[in-house]
Protein backbone atom coordinates (compact mmCIF):
# COMPACT_ATOMS: atom_id res chain seq x y z
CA UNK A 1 13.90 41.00 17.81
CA UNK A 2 14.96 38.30 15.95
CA UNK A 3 12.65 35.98 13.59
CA UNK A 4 13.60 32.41 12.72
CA UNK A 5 12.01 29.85 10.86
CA UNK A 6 11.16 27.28 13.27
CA UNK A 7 13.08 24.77 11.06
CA UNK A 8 16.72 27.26 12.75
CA UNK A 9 15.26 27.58 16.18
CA UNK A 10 17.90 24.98 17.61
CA UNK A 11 20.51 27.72 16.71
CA UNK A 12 18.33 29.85 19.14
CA UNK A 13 18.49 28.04 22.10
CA UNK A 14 18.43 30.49 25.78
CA UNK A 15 17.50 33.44 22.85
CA UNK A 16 14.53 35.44 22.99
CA UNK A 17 13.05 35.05 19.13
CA UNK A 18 9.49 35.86 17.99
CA UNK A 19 8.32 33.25 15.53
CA UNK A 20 5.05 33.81 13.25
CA UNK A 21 2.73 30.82 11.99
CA UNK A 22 -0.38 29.03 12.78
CA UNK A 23 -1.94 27.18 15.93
CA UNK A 24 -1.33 23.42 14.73
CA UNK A 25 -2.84 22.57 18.02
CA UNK A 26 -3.68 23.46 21.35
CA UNK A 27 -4.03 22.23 25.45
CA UNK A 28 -4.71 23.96 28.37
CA UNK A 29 -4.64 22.79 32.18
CA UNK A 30 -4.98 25.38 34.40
CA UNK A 31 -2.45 27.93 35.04
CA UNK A 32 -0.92 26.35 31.57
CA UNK A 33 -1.64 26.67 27.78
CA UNK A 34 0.46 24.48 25.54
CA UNK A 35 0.73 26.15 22.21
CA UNK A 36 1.59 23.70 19.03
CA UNK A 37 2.61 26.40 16.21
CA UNK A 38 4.03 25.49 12.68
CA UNK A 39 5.46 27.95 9.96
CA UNK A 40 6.15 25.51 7.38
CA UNK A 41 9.09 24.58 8.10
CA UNK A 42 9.11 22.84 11.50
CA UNK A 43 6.87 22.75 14.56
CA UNK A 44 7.40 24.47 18.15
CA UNK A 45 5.73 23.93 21.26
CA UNK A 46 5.25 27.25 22.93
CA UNK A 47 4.44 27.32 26.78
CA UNK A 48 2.13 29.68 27.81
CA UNK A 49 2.08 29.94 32.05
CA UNK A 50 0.72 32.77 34.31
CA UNK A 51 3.97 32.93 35.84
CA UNK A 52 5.25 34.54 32.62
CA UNK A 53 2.01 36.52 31.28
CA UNK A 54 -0.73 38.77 32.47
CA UNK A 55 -3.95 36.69 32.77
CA UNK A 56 -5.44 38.69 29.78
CA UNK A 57 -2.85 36.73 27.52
CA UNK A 58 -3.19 33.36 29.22
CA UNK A 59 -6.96 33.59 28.44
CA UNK A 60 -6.30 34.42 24.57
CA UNK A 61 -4.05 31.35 24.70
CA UNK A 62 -6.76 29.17 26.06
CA UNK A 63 -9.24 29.78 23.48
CA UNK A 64 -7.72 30.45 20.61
CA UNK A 65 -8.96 27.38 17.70
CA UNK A 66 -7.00 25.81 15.41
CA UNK A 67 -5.58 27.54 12.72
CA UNK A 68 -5.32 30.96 13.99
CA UNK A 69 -2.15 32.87 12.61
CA UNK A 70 -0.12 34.36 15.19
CA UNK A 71 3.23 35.98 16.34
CA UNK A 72 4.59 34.18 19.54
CA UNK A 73 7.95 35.62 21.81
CA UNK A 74 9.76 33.69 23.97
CA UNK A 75 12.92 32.31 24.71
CA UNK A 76 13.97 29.39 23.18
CA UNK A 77 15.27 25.84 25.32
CA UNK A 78 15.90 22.45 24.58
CA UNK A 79 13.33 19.98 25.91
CA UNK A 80 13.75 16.38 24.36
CA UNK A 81 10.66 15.46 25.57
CA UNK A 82 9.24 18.31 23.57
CA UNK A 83 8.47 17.66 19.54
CA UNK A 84 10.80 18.71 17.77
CA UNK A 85 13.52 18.67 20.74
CA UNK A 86 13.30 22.40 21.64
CA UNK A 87 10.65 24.90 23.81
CA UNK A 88 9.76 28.06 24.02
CA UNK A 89 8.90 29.75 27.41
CA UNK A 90 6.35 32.51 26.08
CA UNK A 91 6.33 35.97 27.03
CA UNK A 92 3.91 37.29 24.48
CA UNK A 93 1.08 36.76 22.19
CA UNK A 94 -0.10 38.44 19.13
CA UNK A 95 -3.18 36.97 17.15
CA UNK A 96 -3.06 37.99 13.73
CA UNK A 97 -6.55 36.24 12.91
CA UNK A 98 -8.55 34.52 15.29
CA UNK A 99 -9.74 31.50 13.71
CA UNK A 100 -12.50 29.13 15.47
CA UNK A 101 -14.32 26.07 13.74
CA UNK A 102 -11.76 25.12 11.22
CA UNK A 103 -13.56 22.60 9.01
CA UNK A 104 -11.11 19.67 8.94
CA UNK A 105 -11.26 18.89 12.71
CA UNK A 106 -9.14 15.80 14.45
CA UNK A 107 -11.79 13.33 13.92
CA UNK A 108 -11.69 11.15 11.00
CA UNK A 109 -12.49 12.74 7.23
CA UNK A 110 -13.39 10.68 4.40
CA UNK A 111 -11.90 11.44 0.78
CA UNK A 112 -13.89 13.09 -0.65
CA UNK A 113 -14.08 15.55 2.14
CA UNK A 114 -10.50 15.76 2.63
CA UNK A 115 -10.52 16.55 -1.44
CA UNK A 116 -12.91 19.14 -1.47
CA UNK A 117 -11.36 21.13 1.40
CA UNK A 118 -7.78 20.17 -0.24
CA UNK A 119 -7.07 23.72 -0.08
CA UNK A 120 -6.96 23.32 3.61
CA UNK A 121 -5.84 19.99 3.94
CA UNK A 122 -3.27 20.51 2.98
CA UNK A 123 -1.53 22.17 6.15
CA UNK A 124 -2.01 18.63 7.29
CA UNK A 125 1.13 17.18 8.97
CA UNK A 126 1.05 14.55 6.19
CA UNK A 127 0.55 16.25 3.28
CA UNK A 128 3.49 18.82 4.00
CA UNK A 129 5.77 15.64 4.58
CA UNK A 130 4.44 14.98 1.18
CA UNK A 131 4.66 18.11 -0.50
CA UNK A 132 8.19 18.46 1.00
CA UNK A 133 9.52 15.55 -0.20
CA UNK A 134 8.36 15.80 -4.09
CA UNK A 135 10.27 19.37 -4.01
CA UNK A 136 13.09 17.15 -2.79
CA UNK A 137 12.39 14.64 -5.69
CA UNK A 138 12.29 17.52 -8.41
CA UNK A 139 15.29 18.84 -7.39
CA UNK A 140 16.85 15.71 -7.63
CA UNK A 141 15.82 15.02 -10.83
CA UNK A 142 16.62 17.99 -12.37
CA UNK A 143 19.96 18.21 -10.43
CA UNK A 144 21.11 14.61 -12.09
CA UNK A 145 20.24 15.34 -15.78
CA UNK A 146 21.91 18.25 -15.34
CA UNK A 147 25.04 17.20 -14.10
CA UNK A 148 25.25 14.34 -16.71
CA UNK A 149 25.34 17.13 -19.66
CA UNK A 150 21.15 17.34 -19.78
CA UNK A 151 20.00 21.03 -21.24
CA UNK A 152 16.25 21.75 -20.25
CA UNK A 153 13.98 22.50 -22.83
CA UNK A 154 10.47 23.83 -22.52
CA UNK A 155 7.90 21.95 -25.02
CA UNK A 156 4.55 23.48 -25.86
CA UNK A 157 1.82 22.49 -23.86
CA UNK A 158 -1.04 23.54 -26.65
CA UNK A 159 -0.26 20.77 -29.90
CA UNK A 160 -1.42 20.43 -33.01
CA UNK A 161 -0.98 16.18 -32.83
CA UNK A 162 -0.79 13.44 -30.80
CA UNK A 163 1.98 11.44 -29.47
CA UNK A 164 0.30 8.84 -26.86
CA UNK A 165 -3.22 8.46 -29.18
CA UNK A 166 -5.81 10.10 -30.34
CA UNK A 167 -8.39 8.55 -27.88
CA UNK A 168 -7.23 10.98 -24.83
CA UNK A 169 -6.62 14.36 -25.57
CA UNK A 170 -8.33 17.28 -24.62
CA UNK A 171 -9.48 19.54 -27.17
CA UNK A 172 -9.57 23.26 -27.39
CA UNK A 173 -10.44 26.02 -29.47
CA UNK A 174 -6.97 27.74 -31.20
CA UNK A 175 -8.27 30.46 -33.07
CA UNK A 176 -9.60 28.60 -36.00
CA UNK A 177 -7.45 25.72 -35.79
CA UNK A 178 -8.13 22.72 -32.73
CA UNK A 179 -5.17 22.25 -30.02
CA UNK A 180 -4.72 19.56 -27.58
CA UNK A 181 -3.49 19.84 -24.48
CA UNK A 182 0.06 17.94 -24.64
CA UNK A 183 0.15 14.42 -23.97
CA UNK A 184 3.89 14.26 -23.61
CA UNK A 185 6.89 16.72 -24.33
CA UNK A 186 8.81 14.07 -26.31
CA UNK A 187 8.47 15.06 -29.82
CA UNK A 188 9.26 17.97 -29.54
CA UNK A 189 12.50 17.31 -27.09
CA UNK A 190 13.43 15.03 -30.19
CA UNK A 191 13.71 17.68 -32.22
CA UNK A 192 15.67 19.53 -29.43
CA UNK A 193 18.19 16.43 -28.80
CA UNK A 194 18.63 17.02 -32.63
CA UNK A 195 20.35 20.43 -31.48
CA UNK A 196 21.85 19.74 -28.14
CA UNK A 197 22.48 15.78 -27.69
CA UNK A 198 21.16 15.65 -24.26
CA UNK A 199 18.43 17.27 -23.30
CA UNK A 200 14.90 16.63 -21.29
CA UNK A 201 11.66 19.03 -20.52
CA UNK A 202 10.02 19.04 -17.32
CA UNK A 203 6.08 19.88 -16.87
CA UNK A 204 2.60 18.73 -16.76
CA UNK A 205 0.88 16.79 -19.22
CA UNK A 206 -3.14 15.42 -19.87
CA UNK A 207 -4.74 12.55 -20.21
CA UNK A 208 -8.44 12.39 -21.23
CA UNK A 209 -9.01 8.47 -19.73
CA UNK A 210 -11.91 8.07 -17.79
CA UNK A 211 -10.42 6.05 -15.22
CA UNK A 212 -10.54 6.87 -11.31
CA UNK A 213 -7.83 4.01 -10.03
CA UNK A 214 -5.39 4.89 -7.76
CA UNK A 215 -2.19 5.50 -9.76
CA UNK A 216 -4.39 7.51 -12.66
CA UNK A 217 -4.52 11.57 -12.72
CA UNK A 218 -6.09 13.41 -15.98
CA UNK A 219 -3.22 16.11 -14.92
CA UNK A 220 -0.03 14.94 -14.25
CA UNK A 221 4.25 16.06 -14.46
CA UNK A 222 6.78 14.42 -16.11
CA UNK A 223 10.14 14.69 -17.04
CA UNK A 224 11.28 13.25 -20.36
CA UNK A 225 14.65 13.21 -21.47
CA UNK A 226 15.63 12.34 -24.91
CA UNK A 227 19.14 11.05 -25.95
CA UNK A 228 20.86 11.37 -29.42
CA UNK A 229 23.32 8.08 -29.82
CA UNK A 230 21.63 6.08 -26.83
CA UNK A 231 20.46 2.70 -27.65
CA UNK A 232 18.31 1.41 -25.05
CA UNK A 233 20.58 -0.60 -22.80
CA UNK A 234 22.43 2.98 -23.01
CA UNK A 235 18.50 4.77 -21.32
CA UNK A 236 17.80 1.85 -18.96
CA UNK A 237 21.51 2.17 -17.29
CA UNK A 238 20.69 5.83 -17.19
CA UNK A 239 17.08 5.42 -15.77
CA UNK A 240 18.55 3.04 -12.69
CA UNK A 241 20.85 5.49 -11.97
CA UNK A 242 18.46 8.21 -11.99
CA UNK A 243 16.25 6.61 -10.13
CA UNK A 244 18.51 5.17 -7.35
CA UNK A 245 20.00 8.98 -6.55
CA UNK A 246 16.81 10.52 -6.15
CA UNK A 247 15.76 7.55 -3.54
CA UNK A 248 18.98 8.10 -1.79
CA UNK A 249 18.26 12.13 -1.81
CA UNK A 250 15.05 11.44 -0.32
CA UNK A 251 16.39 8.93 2.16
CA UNK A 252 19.48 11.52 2.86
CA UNK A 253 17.12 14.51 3.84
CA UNK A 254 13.56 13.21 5.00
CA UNK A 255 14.25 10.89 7.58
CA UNK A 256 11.91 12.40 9.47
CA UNK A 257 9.37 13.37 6.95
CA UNK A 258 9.04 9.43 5.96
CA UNK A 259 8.64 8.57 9.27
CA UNK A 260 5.76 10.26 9.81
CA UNK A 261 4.19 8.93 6.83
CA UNK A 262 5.11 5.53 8.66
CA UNK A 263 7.39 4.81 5.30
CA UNK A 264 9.50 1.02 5.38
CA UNK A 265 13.10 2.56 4.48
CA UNK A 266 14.41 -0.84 4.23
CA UNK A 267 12.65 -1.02 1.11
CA UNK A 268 13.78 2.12 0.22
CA UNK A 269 17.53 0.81 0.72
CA UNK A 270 17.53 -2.11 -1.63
CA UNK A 271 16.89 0.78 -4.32
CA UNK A 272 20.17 0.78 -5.76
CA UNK A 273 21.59 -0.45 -9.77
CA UNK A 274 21.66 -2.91 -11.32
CA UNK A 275 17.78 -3.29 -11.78
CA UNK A 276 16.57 -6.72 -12.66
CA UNK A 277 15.40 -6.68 -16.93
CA UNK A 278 12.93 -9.20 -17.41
CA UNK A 279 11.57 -9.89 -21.27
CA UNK A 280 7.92 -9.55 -21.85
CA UNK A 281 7.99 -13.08 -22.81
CA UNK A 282 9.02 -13.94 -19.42
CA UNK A 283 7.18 -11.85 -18.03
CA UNK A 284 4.34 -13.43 -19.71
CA UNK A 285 5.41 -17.10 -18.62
CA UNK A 286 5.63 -15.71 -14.80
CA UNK A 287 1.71 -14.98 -15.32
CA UNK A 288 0.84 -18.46 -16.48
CA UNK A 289 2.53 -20.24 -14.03
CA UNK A 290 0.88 -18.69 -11.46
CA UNK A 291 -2.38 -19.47 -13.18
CA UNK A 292 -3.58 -16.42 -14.94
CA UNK A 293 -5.31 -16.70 -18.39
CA UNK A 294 -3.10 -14.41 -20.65
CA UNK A 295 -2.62 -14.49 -24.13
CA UNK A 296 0.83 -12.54 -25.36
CA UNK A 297 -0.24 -9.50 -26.96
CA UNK A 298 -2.07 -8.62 -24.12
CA UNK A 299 -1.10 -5.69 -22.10
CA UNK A 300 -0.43 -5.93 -18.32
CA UNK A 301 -3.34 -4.58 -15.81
CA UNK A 302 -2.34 -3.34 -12.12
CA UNK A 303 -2.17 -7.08 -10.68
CA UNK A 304 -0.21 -8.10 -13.45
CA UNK A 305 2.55 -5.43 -12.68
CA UNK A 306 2.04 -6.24 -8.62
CA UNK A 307 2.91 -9.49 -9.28
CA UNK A 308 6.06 -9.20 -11.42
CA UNK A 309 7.46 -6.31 -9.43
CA UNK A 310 6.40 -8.58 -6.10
CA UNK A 311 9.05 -10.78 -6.98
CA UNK A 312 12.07 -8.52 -6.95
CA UNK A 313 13.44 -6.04 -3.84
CA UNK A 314 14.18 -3.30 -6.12
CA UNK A 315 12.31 -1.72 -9.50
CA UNK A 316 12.21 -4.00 -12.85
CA UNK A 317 12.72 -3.31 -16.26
CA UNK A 318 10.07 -5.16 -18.31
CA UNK A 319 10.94 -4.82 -22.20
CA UNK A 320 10.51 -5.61 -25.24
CA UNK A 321 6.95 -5.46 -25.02
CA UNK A 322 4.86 -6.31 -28.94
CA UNK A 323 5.22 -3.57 -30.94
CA UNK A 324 1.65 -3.82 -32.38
CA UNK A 325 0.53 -2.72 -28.76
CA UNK A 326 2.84 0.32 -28.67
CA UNK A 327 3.43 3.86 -29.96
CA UNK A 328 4.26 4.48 -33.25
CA UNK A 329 7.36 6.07 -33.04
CA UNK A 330 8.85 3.00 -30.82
CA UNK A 331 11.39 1.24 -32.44
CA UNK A 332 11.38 -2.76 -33.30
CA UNK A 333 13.98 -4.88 -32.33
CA UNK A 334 15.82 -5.57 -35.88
CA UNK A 335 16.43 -9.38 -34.78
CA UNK A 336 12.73 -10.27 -33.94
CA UNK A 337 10.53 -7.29 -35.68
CA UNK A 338 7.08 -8.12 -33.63
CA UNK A 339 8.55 -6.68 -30.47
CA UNK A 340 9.88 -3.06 -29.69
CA UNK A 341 13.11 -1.92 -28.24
CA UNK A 342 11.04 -0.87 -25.36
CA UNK A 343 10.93 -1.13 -21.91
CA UNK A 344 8.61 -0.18 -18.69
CA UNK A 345 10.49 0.31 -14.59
CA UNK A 346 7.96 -1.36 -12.96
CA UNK A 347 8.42 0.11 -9.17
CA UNK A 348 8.41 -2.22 -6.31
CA UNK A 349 5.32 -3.26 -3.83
CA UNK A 350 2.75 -2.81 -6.41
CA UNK A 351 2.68 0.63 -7.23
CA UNK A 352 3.29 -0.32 -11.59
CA UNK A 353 5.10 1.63 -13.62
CA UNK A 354 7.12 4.70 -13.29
CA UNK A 355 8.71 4.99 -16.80
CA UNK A 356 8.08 4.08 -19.93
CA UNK A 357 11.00 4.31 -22.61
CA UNK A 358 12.02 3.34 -26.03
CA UNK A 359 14.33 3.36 -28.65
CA UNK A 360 12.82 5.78 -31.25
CA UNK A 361 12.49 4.42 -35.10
CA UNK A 362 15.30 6.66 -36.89
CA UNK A 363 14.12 5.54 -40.29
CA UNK A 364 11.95 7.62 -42.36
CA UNK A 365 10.27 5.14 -44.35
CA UNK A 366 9.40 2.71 -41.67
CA UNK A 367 8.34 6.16 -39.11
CA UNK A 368 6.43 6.67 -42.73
CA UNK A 369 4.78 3.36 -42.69
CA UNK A 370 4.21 3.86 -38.77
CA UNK A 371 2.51 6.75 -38.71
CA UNK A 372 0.11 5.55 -41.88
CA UNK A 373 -0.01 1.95 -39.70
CA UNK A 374 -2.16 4.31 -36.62
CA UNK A 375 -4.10 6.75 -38.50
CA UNK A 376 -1.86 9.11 -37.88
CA UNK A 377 -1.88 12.49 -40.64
CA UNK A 378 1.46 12.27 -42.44
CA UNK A 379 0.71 16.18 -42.64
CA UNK A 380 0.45 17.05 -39.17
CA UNK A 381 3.79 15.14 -38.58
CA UNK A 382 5.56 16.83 -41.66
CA UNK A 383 7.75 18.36 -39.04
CA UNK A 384 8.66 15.04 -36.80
CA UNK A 385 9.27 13.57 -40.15
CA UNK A 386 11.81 15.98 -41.27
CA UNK A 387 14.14 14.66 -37.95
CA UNK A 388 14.44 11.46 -40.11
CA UNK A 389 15.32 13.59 -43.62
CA UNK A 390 17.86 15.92 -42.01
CA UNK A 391 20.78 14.27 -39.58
CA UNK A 392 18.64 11.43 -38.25
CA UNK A 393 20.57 9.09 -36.03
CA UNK A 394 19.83 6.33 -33.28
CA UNK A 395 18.54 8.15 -29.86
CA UNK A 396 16.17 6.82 -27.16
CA UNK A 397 14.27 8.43 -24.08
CA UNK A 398 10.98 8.02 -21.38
CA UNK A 399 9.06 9.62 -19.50
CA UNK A 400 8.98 9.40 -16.01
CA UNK A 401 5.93 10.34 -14.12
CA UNK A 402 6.66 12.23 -10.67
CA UNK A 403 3.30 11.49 -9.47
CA UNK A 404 3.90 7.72 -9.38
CA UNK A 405 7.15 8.00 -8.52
CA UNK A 406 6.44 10.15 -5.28
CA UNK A 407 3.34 7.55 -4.04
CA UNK A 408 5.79 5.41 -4.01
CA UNK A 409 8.43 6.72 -1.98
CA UNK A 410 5.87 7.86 0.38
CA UNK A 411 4.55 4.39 0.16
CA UNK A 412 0.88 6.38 -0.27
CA UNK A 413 -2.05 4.18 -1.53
CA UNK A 414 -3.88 6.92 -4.01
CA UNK A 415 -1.40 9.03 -5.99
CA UNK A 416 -4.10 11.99 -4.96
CA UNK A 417 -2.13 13.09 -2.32
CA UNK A 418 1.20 13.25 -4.33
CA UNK A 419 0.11 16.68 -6.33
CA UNK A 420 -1.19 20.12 -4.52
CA UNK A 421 -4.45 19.77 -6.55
CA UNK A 422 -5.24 16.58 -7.84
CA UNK A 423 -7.39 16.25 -11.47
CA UNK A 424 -9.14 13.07 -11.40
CA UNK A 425 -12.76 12.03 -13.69
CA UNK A 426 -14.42 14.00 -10.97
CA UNK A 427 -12.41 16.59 -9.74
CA UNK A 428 -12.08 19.87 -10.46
CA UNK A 429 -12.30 21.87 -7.67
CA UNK A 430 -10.73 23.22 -5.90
């Protein structure tokens, strides 16, 4: 007997096939039991009738809850009006486990419920659409560095420094030494572009902010790549282009996925280079003439960032942002020193920024100066230093946060319900 994933079962059609999965949902009318069953990769309806089955089997299929894991046989027809555009006519049942009050019902959860049975809520029709489409994004990503020369390299997630600030790292025990749990991967792929030219590591990171908004996780993934010999008009045209093929994989293969998370493709379509670049100065000006009280220097909150990105169809750059407010290793702009060859993608209907990026400082005595500038231990960064003492030349690179990235696409309010298990100020389990 043959087994398909329901995602094949239109290859099936006037086949008898045995599928395995879980009751998504059930109704029953009589002589009639309508069977909704998922495996993960599709749904089926499967029509249970006592023209077909002994009443024994019609009476499992009528009380069955949701949830239960079964094996269903049948052969396989098209019905449009079906979901999914295909039916199965069942001719047996097998319950692998019975399963009756499921806790996340079809009445209306609230967050924090739906958080602290995440486990389980995520089987939700919405959350695979998710989950499927940031495997979709991940793939892209890692598919389009590595087809533009990119080599993957695997930074340490325990650290002896800092490269985002000292103010939000988490600390650990390291024998007798204190680690951090890595803010960022981009040191160390600086050393690594050093080697290779092109290269760009992929995991998650941590951020010890006490903030519960919507677009902040204390756990998050990024991809960073770093880029020996780009300036950075060389990472920005890089970073449109990235950006624009993974929208137009997502728009390519989830069609239906974003539909059911009631996603405005439209949007989606304007996605494509060039990307407006807008200088903090004007970005600044934009924000006074609508009235808000400003100062430059000041760094943009959420409404800020709605507002610029609200008056564009496609992501921003915003650069060139004062370098006083930056990281240390950011490099200025040689013709007007107070700002840094910087820039933030600002995606589109309010949902902020997606990457971050700079032009690193290749000098060692102004990295020197830097580091001394921030705090920062000239010891701990002996290594980082050495970059500028052995080879050093002009490279750039940013980090782009997949979290963000996929609320967006998905056009989701909380990014939550971008990652399998979220981290947030107050959330740890599950």
């Amino acid at each position: 007997m043959k087994q398909p994933l329901i995602a094949d079962i239109g290859t099936h059609v006037d086949s008898v096939v045995t599928i395995q999965g879980w009751l998504d949902g059930r109704r029953a009318s009589g002589r009639l039991a309508f069977l909704i069953v998922r495996d993960g990769t599709g749904v089926l309806q499967c029509t249970v009738s006592a023209a077909d089955v002994s009443p024994e089997l019609l009476a499992v299929a009528t009380r069955i809850g949701q949830e239960t894991s079964l094996r269903v046989t049948g052969k396989v027809r098209a019905e449009a009006r079906a979901r999914g555009g295909y039916e199965m006519t069942v001719t047996d049942l097998q319950l692998i486990q019975e399963v009756h009050d499921y806790p996340i019902t079809r009445k209306e959860h609230g967050p924090a419920f739906l958080m602290a049975h995440r486990h389980l809520w995520l089987r939700s029709s919405r959350q695979v659409a998710i989950l499927r489409i940031r495997a979709t994004i991940v793939r892209a990503i890692r598919s389009f560095l590595d087809d533009e020369g990119f080599t993957l390299i695997d930074s340490p997630i325990l650290t002896g420094n800092a490269a985002e600030g000292t103010t939000t790292l988490f600390s650990t025990e390291y024998f007798d030494q204190t680690a951090y749990l890595s803010q960022s991967g981009q040191l160390y792929v600086e050393a690594a572009a050093m080697a290779l030219g092109r290269v760009y590591c992929f995991g998650p990171t941590f951020r010890a902010e006490r903030s519960s908004t919507r677009r902040h996780l204390n756990e998050f993934w990024m991809v960073e790549p770093e880029m020996a010999f780009f300036d950075l008009d060389d990472s920005l045209a890089l970073q449109e282009r990235l950006i624009a093929n993974i929208v137009a994989e997502v728009l390519d293969r989830h069609g239906t996925d974003l539909a059911a998370l009631e996603r405005d493709t439209e949007r989606l379509r304007a996605v494509v280079p060039p990307f407006p670049r807008v200088s903090y100065d004007d970005a600044i000006a934009m924000l006074r003439a609508r009235g808000d009280e400003i100062a430059w220097g000041d760094d943009f909150g959420a409404p800020h960032e709605t507002y610029i990105s609200d008056q564009f169809d496609r992501p921003v750059f915003v650069h060139r942002y004062p370098a006083r407010s930056k990281a240390f290793y950011m490099k200025p702009d040689p013709a007007r020193p107070e700002v840094a060859l910087c820039a933030d993608l600002l995606a589109s209907e309010g949902y902020g920024e997606i990457i971050g990026g700079s032009q690193r400082v290749d000098d060692l005595a102004l990295l020197e100066a830097r580091i001394q500038e921030h705090g920062l231990s000239a010891e701990q960064f002996a290594w980082y230093l050495d970059l500028r003492r052995y080879g050093t030349v002009p490279h750039s690179g940013f980090g782009l946060g997949i979290e963000r990235l996929v609320a967006w696409i998905c056009g989701i309010h909380h990014v939550r319900e971008t990652i399998p298990f979220a981290r947030t100020l107050d959330r740890l389990y599950p």
